[in-house]
N, C-alpha and C. Protein backbone atom coordinates (compact mmCIF):
# COMPACT_ATOMS: atom_id res chain seq x y z
N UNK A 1 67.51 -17.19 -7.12
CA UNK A 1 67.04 -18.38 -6.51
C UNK A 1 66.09 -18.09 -5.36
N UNK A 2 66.05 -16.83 -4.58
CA UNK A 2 64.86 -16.46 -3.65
C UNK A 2 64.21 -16.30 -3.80
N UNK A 3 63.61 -16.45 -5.43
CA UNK A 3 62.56 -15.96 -5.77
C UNK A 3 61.58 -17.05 -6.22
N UNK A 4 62.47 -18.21 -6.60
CA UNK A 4 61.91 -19.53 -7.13
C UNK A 4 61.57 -19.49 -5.87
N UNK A 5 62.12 -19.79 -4.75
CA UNK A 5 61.48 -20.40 -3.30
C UNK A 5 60.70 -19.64 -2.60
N UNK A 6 60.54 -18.58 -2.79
CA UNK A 6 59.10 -17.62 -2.52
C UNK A 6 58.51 -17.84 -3.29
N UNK A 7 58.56 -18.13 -4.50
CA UNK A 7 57.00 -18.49 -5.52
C UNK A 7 56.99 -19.91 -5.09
N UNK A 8 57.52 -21.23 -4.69
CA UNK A 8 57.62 -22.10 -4.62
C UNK A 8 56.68 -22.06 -3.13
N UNK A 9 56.63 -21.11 -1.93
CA UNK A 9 56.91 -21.49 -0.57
C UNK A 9 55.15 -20.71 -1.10
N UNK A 10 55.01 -19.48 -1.89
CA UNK A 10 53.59 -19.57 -1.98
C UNK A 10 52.57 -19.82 -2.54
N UNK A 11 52.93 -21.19 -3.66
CA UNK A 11 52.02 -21.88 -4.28
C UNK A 11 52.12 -22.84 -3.50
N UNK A 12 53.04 -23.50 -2.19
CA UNK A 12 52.53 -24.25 -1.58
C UNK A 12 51.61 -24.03 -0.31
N UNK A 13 51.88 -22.76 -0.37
CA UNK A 13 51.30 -21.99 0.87
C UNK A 13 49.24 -22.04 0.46
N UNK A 14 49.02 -21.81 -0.83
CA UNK A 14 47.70 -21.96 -1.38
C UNK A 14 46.54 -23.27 -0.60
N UNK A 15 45.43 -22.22 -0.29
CA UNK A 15 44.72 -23.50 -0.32
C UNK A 15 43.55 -23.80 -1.31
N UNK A 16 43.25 -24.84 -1.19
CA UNK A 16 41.88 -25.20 -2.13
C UNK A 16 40.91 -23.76 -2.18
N UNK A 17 40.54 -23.42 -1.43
CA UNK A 17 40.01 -22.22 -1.45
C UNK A 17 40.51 -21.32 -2.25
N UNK A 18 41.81 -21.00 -2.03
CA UNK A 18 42.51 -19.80 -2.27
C UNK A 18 42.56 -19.65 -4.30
N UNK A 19 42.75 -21.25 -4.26
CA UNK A 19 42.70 -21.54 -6.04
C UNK A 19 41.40 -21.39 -6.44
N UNK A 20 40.61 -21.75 -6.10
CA UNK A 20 38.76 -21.98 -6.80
C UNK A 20 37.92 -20.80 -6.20
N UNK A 21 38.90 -19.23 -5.30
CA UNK A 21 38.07 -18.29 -5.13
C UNK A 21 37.31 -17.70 -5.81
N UNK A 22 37.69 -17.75 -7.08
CA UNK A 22 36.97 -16.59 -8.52
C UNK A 22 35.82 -17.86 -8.87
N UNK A 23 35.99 -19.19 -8.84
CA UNK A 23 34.57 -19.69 -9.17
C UNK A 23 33.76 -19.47 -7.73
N UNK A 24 34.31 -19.48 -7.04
CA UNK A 24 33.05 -19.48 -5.78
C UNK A 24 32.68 -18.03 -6.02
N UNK A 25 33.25 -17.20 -6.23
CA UNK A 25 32.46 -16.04 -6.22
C UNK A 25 31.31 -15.80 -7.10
N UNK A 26 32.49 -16.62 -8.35
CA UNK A 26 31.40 -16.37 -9.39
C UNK A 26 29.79 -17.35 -9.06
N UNK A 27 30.15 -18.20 -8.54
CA UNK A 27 28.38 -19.00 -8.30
C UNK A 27 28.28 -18.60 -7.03
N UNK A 28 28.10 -17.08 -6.08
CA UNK A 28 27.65 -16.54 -5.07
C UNK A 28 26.97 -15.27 -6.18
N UNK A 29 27.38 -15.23 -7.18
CA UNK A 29 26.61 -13.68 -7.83
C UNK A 29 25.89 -14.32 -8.18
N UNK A 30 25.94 -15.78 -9.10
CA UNK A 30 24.97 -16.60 -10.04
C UNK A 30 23.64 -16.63 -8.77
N UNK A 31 24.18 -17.12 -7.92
CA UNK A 31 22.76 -17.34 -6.77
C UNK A 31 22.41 -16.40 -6.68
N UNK A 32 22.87 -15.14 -6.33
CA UNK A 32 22.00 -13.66 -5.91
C UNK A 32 21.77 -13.10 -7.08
N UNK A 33 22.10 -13.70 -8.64
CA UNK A 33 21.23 -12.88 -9.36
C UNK A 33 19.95 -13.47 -9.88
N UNK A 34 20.02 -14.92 -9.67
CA UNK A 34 18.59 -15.80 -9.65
C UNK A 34 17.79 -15.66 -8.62
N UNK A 35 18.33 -15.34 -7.38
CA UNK A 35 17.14 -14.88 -6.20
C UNK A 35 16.55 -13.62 -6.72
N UNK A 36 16.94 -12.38 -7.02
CA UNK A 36 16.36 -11.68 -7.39
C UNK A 36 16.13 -11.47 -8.72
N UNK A 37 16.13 -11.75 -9.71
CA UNK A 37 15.82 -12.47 -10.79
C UNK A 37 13.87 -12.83 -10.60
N UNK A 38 14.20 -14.12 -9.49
CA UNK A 38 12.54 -14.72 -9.27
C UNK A 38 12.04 -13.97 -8.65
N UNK A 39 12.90 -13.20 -7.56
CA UNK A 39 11.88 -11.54 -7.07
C UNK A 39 11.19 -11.01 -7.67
N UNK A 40 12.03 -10.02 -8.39
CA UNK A 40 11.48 -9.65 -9.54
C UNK A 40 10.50 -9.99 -9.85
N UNK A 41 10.86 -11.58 -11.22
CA UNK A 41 9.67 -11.33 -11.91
C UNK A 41 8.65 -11.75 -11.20
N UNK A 42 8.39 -12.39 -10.01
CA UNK A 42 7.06 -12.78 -8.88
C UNK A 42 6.32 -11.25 -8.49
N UNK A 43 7.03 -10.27 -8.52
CA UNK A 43 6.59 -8.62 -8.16
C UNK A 43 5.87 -8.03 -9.49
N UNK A 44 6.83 -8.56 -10.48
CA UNK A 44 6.25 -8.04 -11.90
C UNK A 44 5.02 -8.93 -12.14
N UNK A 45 4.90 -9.87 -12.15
CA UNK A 45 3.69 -11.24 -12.47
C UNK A 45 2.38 -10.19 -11.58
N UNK A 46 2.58 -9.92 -10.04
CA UNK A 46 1.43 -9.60 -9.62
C UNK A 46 1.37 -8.47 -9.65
N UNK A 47 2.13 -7.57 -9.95
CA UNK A 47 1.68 -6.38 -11.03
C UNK A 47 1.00 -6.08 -11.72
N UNK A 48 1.39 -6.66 -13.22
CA UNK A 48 0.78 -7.13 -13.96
C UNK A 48 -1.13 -7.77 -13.55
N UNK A 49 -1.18 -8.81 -12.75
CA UNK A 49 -1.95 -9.52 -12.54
C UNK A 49 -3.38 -8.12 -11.66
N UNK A 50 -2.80 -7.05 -10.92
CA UNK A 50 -3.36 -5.89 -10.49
C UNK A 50 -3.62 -5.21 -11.57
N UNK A 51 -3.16 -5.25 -12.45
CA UNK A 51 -3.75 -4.05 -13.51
C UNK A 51 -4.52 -4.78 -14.81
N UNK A 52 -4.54 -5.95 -15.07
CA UNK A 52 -5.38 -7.20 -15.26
C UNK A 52 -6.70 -6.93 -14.85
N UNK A 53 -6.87 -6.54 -13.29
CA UNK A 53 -8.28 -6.68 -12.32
C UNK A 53 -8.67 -5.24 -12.41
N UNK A 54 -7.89 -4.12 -12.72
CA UNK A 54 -8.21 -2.74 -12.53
C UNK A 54 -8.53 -2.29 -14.28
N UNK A 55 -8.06 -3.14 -15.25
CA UNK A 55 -8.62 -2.66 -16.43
C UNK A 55 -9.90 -3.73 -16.57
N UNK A 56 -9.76 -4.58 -16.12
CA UNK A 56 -11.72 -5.57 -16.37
C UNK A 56 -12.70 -4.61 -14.89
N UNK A 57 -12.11 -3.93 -14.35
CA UNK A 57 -13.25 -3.02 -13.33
C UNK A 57 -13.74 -2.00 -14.01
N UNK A 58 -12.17 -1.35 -14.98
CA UNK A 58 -12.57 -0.22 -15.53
C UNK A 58 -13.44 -0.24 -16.47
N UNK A 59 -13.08 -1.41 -17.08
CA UNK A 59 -14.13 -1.57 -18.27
C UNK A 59 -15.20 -2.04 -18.80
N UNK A 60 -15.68 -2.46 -17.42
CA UNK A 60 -17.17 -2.66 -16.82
C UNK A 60 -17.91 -1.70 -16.18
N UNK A 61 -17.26 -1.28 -15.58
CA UNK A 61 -17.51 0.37 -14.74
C UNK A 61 -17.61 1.61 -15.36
N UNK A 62 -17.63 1.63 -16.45
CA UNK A 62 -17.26 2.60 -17.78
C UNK A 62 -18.09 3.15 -17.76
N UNK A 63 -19.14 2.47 -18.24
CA UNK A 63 -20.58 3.17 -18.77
C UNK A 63 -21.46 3.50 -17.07
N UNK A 64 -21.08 2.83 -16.19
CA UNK A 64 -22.12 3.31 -14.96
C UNK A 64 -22.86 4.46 -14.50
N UNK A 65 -21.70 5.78 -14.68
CA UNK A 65 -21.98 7.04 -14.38
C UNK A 65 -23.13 7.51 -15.44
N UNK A 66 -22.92 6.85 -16.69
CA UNK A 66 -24.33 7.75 -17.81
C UNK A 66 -25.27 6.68 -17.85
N UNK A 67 -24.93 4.96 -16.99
CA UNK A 67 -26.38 4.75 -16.72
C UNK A 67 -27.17 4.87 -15.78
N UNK A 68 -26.24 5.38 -15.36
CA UNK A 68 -27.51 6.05 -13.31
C UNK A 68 -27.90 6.95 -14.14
N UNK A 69 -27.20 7.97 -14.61
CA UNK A 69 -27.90 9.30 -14.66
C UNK A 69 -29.29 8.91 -15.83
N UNK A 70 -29.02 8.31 -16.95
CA UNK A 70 -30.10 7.65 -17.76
C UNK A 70 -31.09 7.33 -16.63
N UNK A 71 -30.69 6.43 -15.43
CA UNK A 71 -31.72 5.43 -14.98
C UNK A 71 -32.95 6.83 -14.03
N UNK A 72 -31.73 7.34 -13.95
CA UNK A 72 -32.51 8.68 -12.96
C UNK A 72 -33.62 9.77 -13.87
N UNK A 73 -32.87 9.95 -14.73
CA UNK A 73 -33.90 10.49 -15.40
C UNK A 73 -35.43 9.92 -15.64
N UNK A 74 -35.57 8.32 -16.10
CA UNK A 74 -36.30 7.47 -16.16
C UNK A 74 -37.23 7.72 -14.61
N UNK A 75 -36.47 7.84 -13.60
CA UNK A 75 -37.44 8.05 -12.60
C UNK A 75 -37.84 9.27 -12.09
N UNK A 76 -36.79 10.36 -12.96
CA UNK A 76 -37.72 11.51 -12.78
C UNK A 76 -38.52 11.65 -13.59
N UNK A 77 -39.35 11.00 -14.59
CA UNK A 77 -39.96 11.22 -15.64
C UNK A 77 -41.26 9.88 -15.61
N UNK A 78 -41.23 9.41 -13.82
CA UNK A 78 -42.16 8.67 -13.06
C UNK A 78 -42.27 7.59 -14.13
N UNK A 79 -41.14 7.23 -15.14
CA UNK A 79 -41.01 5.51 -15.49
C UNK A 79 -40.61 4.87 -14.40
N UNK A 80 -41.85 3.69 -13.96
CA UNK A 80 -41.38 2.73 -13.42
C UNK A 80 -41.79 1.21 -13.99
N UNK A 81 -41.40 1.25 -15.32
CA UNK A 81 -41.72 0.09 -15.74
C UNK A 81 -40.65 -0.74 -15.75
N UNK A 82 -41.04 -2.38 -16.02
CA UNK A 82 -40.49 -3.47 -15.77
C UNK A 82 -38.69 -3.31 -16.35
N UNK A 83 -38.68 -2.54 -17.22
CA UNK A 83 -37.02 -2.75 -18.35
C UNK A 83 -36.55 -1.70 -17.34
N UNK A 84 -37.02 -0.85 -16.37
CA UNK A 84 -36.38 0.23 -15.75
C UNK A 84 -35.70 -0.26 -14.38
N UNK A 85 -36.54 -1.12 -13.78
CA UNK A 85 -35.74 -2.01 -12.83
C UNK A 85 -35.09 -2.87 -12.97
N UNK A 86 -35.08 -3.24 -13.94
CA UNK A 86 -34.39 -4.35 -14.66
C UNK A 86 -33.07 -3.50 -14.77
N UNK A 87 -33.34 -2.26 -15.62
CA UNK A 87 -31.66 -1.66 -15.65
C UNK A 87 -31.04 -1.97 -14.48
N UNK A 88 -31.71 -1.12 -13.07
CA UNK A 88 -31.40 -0.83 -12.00
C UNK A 88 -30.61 -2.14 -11.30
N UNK A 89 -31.50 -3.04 -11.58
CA UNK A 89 -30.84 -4.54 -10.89
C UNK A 89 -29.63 -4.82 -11.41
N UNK A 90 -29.47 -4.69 -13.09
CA UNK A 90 -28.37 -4.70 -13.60
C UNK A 90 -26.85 -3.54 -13.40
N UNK A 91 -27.76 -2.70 -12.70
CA UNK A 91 -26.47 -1.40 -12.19
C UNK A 91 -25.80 -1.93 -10.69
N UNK A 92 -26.84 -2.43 -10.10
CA UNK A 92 -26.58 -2.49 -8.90
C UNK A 92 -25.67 -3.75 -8.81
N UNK A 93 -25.37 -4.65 -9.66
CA UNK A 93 -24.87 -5.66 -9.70
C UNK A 93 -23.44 -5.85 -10.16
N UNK A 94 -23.43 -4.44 -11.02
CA UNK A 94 -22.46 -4.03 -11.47
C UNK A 94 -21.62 -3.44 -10.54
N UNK A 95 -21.93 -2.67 -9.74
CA UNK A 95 -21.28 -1.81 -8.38
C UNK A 95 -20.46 -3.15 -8.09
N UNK A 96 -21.98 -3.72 -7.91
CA UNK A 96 -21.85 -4.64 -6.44
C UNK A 96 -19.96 -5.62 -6.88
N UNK A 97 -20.17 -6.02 -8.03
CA UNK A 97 -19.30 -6.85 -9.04
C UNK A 97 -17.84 -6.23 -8.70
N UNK A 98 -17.99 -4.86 -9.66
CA UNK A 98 -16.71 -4.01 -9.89
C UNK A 98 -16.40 -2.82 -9.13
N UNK A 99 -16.85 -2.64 -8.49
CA UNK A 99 -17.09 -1.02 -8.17
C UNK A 99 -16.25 -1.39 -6.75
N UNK A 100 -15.99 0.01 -6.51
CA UNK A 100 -14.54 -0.01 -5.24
C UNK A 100 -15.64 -0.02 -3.90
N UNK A 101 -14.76 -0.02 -3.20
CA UNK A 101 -15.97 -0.53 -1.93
C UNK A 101 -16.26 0.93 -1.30
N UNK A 102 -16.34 1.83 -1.58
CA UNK A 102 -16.93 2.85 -1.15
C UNK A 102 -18.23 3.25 -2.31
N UNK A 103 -18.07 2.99 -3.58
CA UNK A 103 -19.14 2.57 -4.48
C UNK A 103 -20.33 1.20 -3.75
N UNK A 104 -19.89 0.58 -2.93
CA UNK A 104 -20.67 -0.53 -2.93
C UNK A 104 -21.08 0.21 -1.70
N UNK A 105 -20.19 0.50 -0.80
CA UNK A 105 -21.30 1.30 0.39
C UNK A 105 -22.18 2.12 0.18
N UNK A 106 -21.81 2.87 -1.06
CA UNK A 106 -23.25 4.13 -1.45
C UNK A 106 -24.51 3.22 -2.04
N UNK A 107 -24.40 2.37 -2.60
CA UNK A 107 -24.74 1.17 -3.35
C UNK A 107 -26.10 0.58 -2.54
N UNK A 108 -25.43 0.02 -1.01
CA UNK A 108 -25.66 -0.92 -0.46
C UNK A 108 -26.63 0.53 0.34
N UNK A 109 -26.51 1.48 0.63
CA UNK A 109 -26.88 2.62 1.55
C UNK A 109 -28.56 2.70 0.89
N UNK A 110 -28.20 2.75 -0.51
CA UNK A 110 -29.27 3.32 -1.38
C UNK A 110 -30.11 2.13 -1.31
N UNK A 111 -29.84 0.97 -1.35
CA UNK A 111 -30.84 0.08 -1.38
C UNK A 111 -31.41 -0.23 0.14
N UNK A 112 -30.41 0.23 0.97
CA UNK A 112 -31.16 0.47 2.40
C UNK A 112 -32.26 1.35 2.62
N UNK A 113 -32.80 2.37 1.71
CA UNK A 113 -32.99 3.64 1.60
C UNK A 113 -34.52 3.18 1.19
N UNK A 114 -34.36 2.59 -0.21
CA UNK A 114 -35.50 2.01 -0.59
C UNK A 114 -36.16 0.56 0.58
N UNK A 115 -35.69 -0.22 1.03
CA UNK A 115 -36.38 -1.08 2.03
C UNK A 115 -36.77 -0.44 3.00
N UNK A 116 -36.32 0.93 3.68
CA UNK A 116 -36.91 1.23 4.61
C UNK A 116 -38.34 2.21 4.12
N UNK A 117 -38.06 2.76 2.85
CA UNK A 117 -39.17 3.85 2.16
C UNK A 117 -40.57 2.74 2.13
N UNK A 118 -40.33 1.21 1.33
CA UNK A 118 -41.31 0.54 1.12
C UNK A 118 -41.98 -0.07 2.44
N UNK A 119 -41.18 -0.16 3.80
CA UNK A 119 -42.02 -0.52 4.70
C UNK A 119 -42.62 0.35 5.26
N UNK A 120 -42.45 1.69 5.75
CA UNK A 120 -42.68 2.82 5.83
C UNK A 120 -44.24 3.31 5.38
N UNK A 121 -43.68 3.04 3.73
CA UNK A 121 -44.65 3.97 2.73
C UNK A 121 -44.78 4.48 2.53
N UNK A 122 -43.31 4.98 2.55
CA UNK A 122 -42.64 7.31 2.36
C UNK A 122 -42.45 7.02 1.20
N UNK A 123 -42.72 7.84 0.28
CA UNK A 123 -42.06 8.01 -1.20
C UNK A 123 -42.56 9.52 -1.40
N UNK A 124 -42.40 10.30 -0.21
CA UNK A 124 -42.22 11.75 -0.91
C UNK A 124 -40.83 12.68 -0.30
N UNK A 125 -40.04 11.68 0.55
CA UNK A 125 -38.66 12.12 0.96
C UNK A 125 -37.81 11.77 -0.77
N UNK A 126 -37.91 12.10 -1.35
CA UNK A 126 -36.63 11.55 -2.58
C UNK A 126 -35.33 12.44 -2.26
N UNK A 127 -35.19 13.38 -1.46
CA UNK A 127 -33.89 13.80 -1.19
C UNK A 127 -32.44 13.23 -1.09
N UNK A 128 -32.96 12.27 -0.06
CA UNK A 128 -31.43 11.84 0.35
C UNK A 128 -31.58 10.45 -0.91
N UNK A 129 -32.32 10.38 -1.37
CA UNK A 129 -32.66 8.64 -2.61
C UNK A 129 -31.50 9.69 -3.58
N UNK A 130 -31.93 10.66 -4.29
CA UNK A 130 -31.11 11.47 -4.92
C UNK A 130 -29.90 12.23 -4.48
N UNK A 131 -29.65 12.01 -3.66
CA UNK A 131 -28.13 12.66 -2.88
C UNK A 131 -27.08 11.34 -2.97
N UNK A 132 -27.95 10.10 -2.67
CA UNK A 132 -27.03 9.23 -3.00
C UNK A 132 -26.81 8.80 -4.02
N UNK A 133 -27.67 8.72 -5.40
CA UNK A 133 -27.49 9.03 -6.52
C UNK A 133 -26.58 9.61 -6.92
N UNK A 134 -26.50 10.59 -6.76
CA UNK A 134 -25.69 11.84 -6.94
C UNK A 134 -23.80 11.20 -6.66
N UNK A 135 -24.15 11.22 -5.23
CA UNK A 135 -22.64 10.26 -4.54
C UNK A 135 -22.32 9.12 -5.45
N UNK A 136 -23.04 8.14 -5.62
CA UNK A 136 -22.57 7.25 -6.49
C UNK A 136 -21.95 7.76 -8.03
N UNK A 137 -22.44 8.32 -8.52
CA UNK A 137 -22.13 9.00 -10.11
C UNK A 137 -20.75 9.45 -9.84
N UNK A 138 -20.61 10.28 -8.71
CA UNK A 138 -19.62 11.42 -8.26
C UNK A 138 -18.55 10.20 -7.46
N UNK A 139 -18.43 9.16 -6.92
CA UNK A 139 -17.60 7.95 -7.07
C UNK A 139 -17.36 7.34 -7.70
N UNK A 140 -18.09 6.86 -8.43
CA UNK A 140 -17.99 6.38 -10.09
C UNK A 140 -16.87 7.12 -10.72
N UNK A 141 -17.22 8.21 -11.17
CA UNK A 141 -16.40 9.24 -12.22
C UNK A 141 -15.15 9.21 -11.33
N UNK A 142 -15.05 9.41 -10.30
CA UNK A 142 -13.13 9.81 -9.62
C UNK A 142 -12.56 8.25 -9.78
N UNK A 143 -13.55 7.26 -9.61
CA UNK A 143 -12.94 5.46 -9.44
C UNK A 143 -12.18 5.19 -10.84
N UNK A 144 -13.09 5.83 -11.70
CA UNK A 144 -12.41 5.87 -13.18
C UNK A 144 -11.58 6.73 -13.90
N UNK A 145 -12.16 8.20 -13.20
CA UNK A 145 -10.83 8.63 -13.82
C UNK A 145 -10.15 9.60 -13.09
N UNK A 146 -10.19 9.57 -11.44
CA UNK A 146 -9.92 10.50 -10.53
C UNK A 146 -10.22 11.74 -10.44
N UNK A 147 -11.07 12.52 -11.41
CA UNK A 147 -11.73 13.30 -11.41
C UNK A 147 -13.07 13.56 -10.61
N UNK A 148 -12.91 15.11 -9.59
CA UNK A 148 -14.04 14.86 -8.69
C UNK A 148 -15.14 16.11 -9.25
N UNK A 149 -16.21 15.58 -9.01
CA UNK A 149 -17.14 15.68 -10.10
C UNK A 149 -18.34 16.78 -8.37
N UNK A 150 -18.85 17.77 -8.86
CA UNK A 150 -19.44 17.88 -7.61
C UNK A 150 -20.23 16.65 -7.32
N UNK A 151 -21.08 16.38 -6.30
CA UNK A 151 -22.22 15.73 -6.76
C UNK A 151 -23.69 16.15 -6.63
N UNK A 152 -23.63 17.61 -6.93
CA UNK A 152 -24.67 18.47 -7.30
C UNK A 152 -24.55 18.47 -8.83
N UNK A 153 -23.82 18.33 -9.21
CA UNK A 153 -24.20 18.87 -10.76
C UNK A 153 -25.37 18.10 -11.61
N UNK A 154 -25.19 16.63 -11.28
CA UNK A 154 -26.91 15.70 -11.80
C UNK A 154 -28.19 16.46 -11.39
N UNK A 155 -28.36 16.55 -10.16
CA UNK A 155 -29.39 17.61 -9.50
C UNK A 155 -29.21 19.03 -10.04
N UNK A 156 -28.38 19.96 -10.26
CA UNK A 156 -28.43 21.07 -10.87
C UNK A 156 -29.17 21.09 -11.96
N UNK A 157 -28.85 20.17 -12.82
CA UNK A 157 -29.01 19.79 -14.31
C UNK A 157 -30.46 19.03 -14.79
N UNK A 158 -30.74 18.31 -13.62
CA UNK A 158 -31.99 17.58 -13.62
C UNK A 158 -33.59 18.24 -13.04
N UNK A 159 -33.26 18.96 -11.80
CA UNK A 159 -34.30 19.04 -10.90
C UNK A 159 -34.35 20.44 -11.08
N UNK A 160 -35.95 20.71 -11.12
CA UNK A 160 -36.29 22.42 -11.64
C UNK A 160 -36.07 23.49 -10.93
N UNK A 161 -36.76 22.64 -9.27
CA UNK A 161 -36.69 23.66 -8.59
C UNK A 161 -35.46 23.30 -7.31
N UNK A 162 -34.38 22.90 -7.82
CA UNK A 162 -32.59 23.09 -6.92
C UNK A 162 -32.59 23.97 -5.94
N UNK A 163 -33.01 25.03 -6.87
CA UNK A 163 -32.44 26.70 -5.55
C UNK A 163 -33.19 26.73 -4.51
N UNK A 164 -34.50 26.02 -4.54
CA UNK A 164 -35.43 26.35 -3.54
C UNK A 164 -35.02 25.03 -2.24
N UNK A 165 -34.46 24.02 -2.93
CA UNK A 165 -33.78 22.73 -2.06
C UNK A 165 -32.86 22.67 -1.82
N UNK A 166 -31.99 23.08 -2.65
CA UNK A 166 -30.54 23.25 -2.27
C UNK A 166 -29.86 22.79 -0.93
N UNK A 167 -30.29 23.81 0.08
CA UNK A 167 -29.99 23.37 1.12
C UNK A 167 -30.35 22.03 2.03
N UNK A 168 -31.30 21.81 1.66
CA UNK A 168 -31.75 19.98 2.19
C UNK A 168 -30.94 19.14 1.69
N UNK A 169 -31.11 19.18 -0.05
CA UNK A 169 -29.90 18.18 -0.65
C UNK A 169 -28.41 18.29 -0.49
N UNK A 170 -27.85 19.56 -0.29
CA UNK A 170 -26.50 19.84 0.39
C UNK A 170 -25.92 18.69 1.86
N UNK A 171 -26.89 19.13 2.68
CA UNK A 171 -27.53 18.85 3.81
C UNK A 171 -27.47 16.73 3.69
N UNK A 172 -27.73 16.81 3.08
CA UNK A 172 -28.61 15.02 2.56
C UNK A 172 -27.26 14.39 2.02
N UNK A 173 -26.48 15.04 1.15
CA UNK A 173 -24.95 14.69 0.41
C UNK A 173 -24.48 14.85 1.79
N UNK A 174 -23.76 15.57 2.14
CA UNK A 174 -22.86 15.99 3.26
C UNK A 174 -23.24 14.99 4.22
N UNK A 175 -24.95 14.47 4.53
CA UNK A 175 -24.93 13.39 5.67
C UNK A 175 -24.09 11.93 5.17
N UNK A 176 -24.26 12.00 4.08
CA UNK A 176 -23.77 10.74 3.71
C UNK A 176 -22.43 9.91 3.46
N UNK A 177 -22.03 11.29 3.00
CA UNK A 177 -20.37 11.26 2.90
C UNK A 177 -19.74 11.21 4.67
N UNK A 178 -20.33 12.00 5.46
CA UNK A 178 -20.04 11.93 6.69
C UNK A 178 -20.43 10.16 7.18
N UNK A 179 -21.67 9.77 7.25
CA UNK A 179 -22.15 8.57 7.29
C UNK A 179 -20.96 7.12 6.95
N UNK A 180 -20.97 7.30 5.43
CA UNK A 180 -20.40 6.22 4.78
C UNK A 180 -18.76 6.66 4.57
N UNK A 181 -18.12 8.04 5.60
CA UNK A 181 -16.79 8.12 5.43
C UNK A 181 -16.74 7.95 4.03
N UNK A 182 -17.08 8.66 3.04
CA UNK A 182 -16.45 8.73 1.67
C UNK A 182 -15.33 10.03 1.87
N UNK A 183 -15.00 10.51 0.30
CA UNK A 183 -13.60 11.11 0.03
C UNK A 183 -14.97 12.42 0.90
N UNK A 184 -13.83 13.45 1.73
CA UNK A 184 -14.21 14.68 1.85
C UNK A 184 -14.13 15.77 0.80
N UNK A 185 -13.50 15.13 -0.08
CA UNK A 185 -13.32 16.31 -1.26
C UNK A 185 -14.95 16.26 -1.96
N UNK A 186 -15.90 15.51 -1.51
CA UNK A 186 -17.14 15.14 -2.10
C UNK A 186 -18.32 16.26 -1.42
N UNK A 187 -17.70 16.98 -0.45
CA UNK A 187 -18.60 17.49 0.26
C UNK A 187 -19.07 18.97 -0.70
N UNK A 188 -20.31 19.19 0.18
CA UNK A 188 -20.61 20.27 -0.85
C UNK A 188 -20.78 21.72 0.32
């Protein structure tokens, strides 16, 4: 009989609480697994939504590096006809568009380069015009595929007499990367 009245003395002893603990718990996990639940997928959505913007950069940005070097050749080979600036406008637009913002500073440098040459009326400095050339190609290629590219090798490959310049265009890269704070791994 002490036992009826201890089970008796502590089911009256119970409170509302004490009976409906296992549902309250259970809708305290339900809430914290829907809060993070919408965490989640709000982290995953703009995830997603980042690599969305980094594959339409990449895949606009693709071809850039072999059309400078195309466009360069064209001007080492003193084409300056109408479809050649036309590329150029279309490259530069492309930077300007997709290209990471240290692409748009070499970008924006180079077209500084040319406004000051045409008021001037220098067009026998092409050094640093081609050093930044060079930088851009050599940002390009690491933006796409992290690979660092010297940015002598267009000039190695292009220009006859390198060995005898070398040191100016070294000189001309190195100002620029210093200049426009690009990667130091760019230096030559």
């Amino acid at each position: 009989m002490n036992s009826v009245i201890m089970f008796a003395t502590n089911v009256a002893a119970k409170t509302p609480f004490d009976e409906h603990l296992d549902a309250i718990v259970t809708v305290i996990i339900t809430i914290i697994g829907f809060v993070v639940t919408i965490t989640m997928t709000k982290k995953s959505f703009k995830n997603e939504i980042k690599k969305s913007k980094i594959a339409l950069a990449s895949e606009e940005t693709r071809t850039l590096p072999y059309d400078i070097c195309q466009l360069l050749d064209d001007i080492m080979n003193n084409d300056q006809n109408e479809k050649v600036l036309e590329r150029y406008r279309i490259i530069l637009s492309k930077v300007l568009a997709y290209g990471s913002s240290q692409a748009v500073k070499i970008t924006i440098r180079m077209q500084k380069m040319i406004y000051d040459s045409e008021k001037a009326s220098i067009n026998d400095d092409k050094t640093s015009m081609f050093a930044a050339y060079s930088l851009l190609i050599t940002q390009l290629k690491y933006d796409l595929t992290s690979v660092i590219i010297s940015p002598e090798s267009w000039l190695q490959l292009r220009i006859k007499d390198y060995e005898i310049n070398k040191a100016k265009i070294c000189q001309s890269i190195n100002n620029l990367i210093k200049e426009l704070d690009l990667n130091n791994d760019f230096k030559v």
